[in-house]
N, C-alpha and C. Protein backbone atom coordinates (compact mmCIF):
# COMPACT_ATOMS: atom_id res chain seq x y z
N UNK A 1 3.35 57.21 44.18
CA UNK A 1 3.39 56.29 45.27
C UNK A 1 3.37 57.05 46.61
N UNK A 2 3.97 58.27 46.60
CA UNK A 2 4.06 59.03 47.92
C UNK A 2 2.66 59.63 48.54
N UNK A 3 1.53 60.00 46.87
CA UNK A 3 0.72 60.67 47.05
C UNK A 3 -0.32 59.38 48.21
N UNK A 4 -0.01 58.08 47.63
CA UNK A 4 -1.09 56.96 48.36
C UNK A 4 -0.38 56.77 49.66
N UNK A 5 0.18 56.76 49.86
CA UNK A 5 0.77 56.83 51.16
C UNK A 5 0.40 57.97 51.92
N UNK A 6 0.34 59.35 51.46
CA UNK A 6 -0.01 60.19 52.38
C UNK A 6 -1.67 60.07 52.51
N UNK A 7 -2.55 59.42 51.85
CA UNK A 7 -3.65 59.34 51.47
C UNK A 7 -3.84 58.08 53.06
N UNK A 8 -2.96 57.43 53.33
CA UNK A 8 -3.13 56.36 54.19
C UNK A 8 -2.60 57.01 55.49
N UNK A 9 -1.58 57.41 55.19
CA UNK A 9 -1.46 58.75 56.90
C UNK A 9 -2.44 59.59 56.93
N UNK A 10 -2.90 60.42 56.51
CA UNK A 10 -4.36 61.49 56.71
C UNK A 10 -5.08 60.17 56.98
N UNK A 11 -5.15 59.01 56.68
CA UNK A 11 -6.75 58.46 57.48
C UNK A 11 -6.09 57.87 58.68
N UNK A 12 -5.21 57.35 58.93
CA UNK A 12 -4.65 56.70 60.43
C UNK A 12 -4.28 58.22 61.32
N UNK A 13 -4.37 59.16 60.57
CA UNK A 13 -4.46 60.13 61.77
C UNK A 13 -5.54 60.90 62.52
N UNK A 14 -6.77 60.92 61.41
CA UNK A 14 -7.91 60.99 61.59
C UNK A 14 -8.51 59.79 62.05
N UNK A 15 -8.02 58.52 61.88
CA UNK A 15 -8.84 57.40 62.87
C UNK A 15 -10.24 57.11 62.44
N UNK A 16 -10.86 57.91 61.02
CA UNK A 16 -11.98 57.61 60.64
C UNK A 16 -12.35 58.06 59.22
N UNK A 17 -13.28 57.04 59.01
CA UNK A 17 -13.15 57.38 57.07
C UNK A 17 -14.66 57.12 57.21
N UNK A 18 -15.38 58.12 56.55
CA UNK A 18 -16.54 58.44 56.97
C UNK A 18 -17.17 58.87 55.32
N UNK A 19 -18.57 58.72 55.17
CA UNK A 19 -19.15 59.07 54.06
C UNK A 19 -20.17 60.53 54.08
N UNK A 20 -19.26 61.09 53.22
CA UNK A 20 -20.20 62.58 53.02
C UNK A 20 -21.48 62.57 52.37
N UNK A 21 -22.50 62.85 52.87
CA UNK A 21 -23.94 62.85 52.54
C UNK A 21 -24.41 64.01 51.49
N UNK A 22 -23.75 64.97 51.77
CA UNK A 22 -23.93 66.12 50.95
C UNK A 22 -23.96 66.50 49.82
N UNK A 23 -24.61 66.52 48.68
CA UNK A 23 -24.44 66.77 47.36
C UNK A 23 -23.45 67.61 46.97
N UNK A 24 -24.01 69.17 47.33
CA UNK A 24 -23.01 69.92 47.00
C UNK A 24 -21.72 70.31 47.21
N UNK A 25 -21.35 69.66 48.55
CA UNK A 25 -19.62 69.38 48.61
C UNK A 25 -19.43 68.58 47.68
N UNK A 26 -19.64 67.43 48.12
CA UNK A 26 -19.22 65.75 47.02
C UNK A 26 -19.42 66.22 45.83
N UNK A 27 -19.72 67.32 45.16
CA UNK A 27 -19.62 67.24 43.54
C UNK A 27 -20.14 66.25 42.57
N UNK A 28 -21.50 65.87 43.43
CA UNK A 28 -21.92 64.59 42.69
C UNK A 28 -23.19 65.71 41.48
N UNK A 29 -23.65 66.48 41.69
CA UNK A 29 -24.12 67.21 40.65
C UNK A 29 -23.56 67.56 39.47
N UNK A 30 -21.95 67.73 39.90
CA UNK A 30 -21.09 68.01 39.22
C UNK A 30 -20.71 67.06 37.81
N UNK A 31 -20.91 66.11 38.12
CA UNK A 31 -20.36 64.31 37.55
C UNK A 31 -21.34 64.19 36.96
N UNK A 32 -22.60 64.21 37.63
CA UNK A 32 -24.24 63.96 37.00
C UNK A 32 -24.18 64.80 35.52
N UNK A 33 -23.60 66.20 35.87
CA UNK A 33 -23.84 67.06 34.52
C UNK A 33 -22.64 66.83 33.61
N UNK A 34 -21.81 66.50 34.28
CA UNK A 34 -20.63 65.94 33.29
C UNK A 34 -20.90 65.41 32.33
N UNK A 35 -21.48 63.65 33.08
CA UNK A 35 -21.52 62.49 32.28
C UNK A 35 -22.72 63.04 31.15
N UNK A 36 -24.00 63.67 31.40
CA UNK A 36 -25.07 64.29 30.83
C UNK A 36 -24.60 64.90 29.61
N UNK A 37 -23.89 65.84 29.80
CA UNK A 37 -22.96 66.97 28.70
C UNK A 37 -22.22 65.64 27.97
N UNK A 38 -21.44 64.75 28.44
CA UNK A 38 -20.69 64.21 27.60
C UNK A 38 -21.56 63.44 26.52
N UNK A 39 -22.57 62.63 27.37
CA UNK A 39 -23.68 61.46 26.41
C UNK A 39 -24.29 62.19 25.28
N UNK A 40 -24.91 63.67 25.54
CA UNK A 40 -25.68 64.37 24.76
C UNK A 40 -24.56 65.23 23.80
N UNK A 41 -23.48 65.46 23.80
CA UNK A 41 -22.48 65.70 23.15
C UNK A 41 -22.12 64.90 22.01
N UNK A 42 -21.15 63.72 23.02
CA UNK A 42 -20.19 62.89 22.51
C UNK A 42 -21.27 61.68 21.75
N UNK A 43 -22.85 62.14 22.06
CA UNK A 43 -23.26 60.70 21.45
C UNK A 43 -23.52 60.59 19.46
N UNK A 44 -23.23 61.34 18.81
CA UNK A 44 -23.08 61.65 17.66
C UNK A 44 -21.70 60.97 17.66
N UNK A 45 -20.96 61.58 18.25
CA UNK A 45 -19.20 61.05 18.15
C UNK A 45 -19.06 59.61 18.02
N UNK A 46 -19.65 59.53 19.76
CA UNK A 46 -19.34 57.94 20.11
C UNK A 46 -20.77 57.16 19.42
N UNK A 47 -21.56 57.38 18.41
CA UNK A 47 -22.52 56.84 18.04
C UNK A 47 -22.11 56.40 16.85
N UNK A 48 -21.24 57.43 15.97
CA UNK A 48 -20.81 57.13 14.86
C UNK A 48 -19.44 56.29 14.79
N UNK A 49 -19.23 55.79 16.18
CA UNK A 49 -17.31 55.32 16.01
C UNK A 49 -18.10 54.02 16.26
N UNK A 50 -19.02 53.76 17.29
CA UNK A 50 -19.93 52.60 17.53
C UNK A 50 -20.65 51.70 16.44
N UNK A 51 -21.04 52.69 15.55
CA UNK A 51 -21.98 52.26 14.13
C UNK A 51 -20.97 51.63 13.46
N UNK A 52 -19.73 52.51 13.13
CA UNK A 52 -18.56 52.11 12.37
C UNK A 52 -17.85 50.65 12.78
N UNK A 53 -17.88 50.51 13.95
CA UNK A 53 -17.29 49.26 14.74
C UNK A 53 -18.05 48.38 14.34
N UNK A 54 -19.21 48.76 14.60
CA UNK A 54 -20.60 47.58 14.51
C UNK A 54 -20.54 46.84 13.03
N UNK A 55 -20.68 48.22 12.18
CA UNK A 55 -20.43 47.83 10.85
C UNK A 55 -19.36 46.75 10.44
N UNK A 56 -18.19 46.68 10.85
CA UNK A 56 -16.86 46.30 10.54
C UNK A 56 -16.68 45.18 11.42
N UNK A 57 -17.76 44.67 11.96
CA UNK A 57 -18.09 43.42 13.01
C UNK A 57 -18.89 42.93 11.99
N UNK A 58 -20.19 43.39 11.39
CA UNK A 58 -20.82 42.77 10.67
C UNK A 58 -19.87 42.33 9.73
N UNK A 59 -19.80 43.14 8.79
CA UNK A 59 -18.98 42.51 7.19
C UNK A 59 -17.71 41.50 8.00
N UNK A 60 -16.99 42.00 8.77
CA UNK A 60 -16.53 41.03 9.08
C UNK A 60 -16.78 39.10 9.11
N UNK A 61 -18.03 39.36 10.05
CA UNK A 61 -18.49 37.75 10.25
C UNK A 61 -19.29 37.72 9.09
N UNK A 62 -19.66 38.39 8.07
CA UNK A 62 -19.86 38.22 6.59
C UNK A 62 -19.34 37.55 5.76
N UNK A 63 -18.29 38.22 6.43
CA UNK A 63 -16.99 37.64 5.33
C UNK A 63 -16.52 36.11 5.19
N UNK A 64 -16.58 36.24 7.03
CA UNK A 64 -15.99 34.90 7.66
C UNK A 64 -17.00 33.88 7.04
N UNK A 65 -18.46 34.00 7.30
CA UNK A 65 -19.42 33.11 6.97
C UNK A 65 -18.95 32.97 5.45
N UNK A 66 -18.82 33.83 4.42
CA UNK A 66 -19.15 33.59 3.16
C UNK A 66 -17.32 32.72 3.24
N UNK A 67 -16.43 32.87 3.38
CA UNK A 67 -15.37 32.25 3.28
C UNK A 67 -15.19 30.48 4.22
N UNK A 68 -16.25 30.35 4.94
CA UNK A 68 -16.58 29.50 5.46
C UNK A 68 -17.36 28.40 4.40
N UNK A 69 -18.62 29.14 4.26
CA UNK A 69 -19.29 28.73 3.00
C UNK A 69 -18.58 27.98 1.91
N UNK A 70 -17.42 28.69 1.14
CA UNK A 70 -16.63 28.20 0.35
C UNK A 70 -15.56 27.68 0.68
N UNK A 71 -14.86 27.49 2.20
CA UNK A 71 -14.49 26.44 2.76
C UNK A 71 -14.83 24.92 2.45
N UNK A 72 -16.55 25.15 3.00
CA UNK A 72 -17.34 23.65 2.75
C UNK A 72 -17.58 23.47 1.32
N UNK A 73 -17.50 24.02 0.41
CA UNK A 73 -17.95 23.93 -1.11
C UNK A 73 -16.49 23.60 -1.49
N UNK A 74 -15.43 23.88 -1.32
CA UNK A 74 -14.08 23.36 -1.35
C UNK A 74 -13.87 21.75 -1.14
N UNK A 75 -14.62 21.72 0.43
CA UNK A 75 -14.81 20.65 0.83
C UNK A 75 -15.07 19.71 0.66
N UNK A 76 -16.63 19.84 -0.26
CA UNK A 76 -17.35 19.07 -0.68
C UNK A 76 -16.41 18.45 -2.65
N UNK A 77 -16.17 19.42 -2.84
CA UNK A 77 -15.65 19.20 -3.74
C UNK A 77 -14.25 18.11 -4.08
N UNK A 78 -13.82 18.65 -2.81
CA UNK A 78 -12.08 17.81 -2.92
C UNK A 78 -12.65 16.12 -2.63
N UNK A 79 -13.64 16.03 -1.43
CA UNK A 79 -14.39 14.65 -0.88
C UNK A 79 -14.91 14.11 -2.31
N UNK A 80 -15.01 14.81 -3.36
CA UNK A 80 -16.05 14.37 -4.33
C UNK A 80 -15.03 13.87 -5.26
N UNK A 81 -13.88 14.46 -4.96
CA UNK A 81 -12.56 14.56 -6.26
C UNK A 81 -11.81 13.30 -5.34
N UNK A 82 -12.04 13.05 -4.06
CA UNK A 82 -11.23 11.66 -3.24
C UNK A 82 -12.00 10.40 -3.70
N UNK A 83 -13.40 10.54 -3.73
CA UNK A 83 -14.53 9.70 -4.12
C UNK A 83 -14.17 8.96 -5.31
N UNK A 84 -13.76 9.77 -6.24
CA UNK A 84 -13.29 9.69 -7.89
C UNK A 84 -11.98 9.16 -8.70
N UNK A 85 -11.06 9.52 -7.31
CA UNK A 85 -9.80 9.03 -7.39
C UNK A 85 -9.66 7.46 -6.38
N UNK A 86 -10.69 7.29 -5.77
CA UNK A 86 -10.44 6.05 -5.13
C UNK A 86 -11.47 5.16 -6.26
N UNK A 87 -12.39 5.61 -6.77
CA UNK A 87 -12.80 4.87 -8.22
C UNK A 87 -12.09 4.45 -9.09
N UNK A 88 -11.37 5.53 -9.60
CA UNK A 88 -9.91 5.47 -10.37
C UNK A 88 -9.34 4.19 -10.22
N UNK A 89 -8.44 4.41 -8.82
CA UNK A 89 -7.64 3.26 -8.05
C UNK A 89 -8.02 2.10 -8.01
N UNK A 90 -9.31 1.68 -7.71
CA UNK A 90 -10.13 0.60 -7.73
C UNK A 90 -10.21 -0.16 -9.27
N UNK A 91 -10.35 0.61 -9.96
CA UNK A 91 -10.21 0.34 -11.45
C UNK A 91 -8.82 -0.28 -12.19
N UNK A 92 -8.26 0.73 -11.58
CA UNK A 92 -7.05 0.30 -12.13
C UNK A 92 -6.22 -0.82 -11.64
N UNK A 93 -6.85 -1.08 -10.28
CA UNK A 93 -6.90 -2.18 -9.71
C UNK A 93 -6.92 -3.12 -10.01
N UNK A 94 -8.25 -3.10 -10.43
CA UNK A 94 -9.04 -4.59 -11.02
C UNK A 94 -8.28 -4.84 -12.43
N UNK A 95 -7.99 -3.99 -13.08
CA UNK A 95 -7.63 -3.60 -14.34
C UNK A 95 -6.39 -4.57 -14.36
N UNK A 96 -5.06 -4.56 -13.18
CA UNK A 96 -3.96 -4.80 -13.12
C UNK A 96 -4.42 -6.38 -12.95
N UNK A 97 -5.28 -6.62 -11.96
CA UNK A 97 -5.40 -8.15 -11.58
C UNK A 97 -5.97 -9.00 -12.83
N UNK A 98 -6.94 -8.20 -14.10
CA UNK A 98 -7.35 -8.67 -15.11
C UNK A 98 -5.91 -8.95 -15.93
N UNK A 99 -5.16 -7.79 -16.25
CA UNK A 99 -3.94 -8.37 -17.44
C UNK A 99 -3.26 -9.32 -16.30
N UNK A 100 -2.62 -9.35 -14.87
CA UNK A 100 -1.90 -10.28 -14.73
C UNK A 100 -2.64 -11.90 -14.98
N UNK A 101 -3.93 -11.71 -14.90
CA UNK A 101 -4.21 -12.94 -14.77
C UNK A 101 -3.98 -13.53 -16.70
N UNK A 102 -4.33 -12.61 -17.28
CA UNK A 102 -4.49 -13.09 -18.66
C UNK A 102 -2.99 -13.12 -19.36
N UNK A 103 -1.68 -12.49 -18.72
CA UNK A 103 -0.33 -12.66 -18.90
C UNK A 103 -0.27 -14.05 -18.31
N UNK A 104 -0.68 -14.48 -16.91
CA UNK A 104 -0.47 -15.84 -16.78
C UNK A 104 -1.37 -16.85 -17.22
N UNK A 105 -2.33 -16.82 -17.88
CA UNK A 105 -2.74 -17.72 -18.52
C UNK A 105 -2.32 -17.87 -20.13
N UNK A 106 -1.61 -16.82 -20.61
CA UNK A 106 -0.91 -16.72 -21.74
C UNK A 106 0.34 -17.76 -21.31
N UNK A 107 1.31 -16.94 -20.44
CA UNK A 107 2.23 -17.48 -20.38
C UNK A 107 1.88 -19.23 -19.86
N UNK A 108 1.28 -20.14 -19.10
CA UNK A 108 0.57 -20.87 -19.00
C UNK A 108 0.33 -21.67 -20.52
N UNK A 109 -0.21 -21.10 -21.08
CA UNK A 109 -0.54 -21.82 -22.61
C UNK A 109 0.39 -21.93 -23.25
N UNK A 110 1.52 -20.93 -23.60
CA UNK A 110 2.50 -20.71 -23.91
C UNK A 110 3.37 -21.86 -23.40
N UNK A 111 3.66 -22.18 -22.24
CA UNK A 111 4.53 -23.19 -22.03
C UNK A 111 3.78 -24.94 -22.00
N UNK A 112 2.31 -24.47 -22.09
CA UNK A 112 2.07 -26.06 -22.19
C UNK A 112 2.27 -26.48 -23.89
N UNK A 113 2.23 -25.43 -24.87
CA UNK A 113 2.28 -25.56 -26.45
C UNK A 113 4.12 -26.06 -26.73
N UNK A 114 4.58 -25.40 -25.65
CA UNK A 114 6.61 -25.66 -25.78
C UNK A 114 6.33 -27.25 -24.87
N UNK A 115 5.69 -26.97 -24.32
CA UNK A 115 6.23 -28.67 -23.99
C UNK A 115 5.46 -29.49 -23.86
N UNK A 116 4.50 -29.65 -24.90
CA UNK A 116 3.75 -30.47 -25.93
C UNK A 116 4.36 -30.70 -27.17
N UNK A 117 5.22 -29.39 -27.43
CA UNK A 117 6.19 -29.72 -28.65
C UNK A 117 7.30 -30.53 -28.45
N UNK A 118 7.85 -30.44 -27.41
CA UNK A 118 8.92 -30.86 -26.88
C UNK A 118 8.46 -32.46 -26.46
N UNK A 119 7.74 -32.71 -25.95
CA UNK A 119 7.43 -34.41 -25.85
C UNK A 119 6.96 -35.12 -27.18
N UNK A 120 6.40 -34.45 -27.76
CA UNK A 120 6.47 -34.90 -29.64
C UNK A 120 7.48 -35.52 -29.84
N UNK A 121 8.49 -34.49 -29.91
CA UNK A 121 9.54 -33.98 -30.52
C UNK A 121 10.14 -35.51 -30.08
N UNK A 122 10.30 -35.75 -28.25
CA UNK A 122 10.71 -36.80 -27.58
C UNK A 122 10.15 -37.85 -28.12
N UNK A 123 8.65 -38.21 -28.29
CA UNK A 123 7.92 -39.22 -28.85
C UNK A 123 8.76 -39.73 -30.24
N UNK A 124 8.76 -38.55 -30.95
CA UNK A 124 9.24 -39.46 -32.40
C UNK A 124 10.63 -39.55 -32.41
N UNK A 125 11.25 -39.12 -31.56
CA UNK A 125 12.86 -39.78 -31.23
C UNK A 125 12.85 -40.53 -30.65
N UNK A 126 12.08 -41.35 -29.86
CA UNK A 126 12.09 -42.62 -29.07
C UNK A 126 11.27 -43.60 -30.39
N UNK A 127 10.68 -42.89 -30.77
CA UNK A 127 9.51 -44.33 -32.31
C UNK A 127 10.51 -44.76 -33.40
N UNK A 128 11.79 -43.69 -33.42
CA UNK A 128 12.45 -43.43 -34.64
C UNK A 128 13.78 -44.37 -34.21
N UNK A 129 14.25 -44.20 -32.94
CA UNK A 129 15.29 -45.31 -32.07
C UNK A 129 14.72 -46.70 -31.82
N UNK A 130 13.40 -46.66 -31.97
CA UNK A 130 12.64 -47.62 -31.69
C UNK A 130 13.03 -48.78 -32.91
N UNK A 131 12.30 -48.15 -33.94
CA UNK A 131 12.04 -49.01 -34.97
C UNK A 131 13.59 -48.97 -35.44
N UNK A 132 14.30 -47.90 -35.82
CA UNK A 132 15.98 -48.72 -35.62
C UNK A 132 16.71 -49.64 -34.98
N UNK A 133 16.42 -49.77 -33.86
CA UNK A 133 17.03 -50.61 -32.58
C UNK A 133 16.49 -52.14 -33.32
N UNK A 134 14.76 -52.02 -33.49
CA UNK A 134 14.36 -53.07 -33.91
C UNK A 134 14.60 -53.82 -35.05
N UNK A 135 15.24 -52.83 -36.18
CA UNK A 135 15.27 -53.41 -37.43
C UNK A 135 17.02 -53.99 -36.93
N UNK A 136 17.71 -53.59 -36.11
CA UNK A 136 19.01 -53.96 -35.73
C UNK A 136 19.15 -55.17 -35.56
N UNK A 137 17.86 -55.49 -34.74
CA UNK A 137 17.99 -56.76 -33.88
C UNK A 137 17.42 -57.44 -34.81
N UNK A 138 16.34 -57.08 -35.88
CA UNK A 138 15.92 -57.98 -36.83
C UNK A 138 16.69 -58.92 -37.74
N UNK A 139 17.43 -57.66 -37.76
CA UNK A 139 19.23 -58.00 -38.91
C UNK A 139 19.79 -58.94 -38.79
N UNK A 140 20.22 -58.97 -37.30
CA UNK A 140 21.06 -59.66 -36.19
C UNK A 140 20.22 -61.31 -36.20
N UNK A 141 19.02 -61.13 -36.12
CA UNK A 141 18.43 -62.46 -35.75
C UNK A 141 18.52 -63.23 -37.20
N UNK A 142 17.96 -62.28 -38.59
CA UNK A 142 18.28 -63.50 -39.87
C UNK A 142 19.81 -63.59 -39.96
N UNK A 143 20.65 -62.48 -39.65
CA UNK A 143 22.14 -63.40 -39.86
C UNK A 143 22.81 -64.08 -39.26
N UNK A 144 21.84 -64.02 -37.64
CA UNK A 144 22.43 -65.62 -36.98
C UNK A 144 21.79 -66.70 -37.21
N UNK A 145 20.12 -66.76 -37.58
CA UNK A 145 19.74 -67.71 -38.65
C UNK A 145 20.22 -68.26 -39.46
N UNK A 146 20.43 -67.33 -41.09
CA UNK A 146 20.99 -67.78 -42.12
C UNK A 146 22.21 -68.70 -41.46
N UNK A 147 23.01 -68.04 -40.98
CA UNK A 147 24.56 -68.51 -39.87
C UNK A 147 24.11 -70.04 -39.79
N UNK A 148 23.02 -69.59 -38.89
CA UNK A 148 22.98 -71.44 -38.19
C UNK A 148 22.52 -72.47 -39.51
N UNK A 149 21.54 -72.09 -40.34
CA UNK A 149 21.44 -72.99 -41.11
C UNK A 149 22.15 -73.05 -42.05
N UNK A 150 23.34 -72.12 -42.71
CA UNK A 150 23.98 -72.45 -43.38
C UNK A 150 24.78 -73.68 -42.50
N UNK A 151 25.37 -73.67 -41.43
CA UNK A 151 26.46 -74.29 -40.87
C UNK A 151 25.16 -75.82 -41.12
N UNK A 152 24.24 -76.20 -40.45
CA UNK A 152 23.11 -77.05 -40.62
C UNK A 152 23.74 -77.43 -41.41
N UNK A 153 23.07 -76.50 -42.71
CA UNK A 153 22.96 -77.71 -44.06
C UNK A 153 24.31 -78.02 -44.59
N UNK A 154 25.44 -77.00 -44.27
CA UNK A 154 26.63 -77.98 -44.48
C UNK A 154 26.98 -79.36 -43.83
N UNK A 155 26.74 -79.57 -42.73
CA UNK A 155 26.60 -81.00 -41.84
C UNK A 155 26.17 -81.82 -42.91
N UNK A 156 24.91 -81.27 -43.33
CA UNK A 156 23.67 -82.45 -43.28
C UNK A 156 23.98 -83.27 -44.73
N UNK A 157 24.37 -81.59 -45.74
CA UNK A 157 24.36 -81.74 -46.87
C UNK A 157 25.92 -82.06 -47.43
N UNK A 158 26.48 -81.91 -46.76
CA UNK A 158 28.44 -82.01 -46.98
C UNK A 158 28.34 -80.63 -47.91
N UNK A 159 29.66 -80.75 -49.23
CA UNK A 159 30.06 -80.18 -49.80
C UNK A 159 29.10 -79.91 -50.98
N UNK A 160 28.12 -80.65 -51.35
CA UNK A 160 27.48 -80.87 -52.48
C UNK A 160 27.28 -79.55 -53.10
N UNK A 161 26.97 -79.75 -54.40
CA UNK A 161 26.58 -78.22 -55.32
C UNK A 161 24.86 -78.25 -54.79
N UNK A 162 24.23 -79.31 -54.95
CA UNK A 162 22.68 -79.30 -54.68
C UNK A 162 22.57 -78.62 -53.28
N UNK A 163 23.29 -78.81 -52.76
CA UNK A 163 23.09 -78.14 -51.14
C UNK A 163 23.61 -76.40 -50.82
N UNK A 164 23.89 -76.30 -51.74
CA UNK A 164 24.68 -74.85 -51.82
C UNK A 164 23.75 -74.40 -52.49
N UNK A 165 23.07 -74.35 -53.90
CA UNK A 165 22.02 -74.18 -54.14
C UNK A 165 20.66 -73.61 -53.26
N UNK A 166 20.45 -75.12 -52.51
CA UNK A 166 19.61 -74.88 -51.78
C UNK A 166 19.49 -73.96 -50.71
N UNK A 167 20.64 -73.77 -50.45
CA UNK A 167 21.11 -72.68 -49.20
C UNK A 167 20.70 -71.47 -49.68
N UNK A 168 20.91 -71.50 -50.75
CA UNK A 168 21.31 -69.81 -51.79
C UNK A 168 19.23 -69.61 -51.94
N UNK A 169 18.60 -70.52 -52.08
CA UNK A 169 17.41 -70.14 -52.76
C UNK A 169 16.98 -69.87 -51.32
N UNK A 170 16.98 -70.22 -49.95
CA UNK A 170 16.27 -70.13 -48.91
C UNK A 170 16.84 -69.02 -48.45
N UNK A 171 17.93 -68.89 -48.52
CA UNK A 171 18.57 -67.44 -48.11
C UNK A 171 17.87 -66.37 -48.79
N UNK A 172 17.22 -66.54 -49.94
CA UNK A 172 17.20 -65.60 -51.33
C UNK A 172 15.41 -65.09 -50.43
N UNK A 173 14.69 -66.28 -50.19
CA UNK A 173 13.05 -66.58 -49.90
C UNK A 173 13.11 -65.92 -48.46
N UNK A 174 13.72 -65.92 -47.38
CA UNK A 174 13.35 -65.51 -46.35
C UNK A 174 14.15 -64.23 -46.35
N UNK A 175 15.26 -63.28 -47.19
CA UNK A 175 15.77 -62.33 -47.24
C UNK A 175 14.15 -61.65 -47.92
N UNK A 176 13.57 -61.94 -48.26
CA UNK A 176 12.61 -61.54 -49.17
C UNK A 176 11.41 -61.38 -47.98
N UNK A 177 10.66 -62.14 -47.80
CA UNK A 177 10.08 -62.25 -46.46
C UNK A 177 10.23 -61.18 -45.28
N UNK A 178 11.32 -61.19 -45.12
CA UNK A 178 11.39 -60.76 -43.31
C UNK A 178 12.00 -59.19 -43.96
N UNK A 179 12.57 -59.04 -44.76
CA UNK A 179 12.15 -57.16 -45.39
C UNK A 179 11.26 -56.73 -45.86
């Protein structure tokens, strides 16, 4: 830091910064043969560290390309393996909506067969109360019949044996009849 500083006092004391024209002071021959000696030297050196670089740039983006390459072949592959699995899905899809539908049309049949059985079942317990109820009332109607005409023909007929008789054979003819 001291050296640039004195580098800035020598020119504010001299008051002028001026360009040397001269070759052979300025040492520009000097530099010329330098850089010359170094290129024609160092260019084997720096030709072969250059080649080597170059090289190791190539295989490099070689590499990169060919790992790129099988990037997209990865790529293509997994897209092809998503393609396959959304086929899958779709399938199994349809697959699920096919058995639910055929579980509910089972179950569906299934309960119209239970309660088709079950109103049968109701039918001939109402035909079976039916025709009981009816033969009840059938009962009911010849023994308030018989009833009334026995009481009748006692009126009509008094005490008589012929009329008791007669009671007994009509009782006997319409018991016969109406079962």
């Amino acid at each position: 830091m001291e050296n640039f500083d004195q580098i800035f006092t020598l020119i504010a004391e001299n008051n002028s910064i001026s360009l040397n024209l001269d070759i052979l002071e300025t040492g520009v021959i000097n530099i010329i043969t330098l850089i010359v000696i170094l290129v024609y030297v160092g260019r084997d050196f720096l030709g072969s560290i250059l080649e080597k670089r170059k090289n190791d740039i190539v295989t490099s983006v070689q590499d990169a390309e060919e790992r790129l390459n099988e990037a997209n072949i990865r790529l293509s592959e997994a897209k092809k393996q998503l393609t396959q699995a959304n086929v899958i899905i779709n399938e199994i899809k349809t697959e699920t909506i096919v058995t639910k539908k055929a579980l509910l049309e089972s179950d569906a049949s299934q309960s119209k067969k239970d309660l088709t059985t079950r109103f049968n079942r109701a039918l001939a317990t109402f035909r079976s109360k039916e025709r009981q109820i009816f033969l009840e009332i059938k009962q009911q109607i010849i023994f308030l019949v018989l009833k009334r005409t026995a009481i009748q023909a006692q009126q009509t007929f008094g005490p008589k044996k012929r009329a008791t008789s007669l009671i007994n054979e009509t009782i006997n003819k319409l018991k016969g009849d109406l079962l």
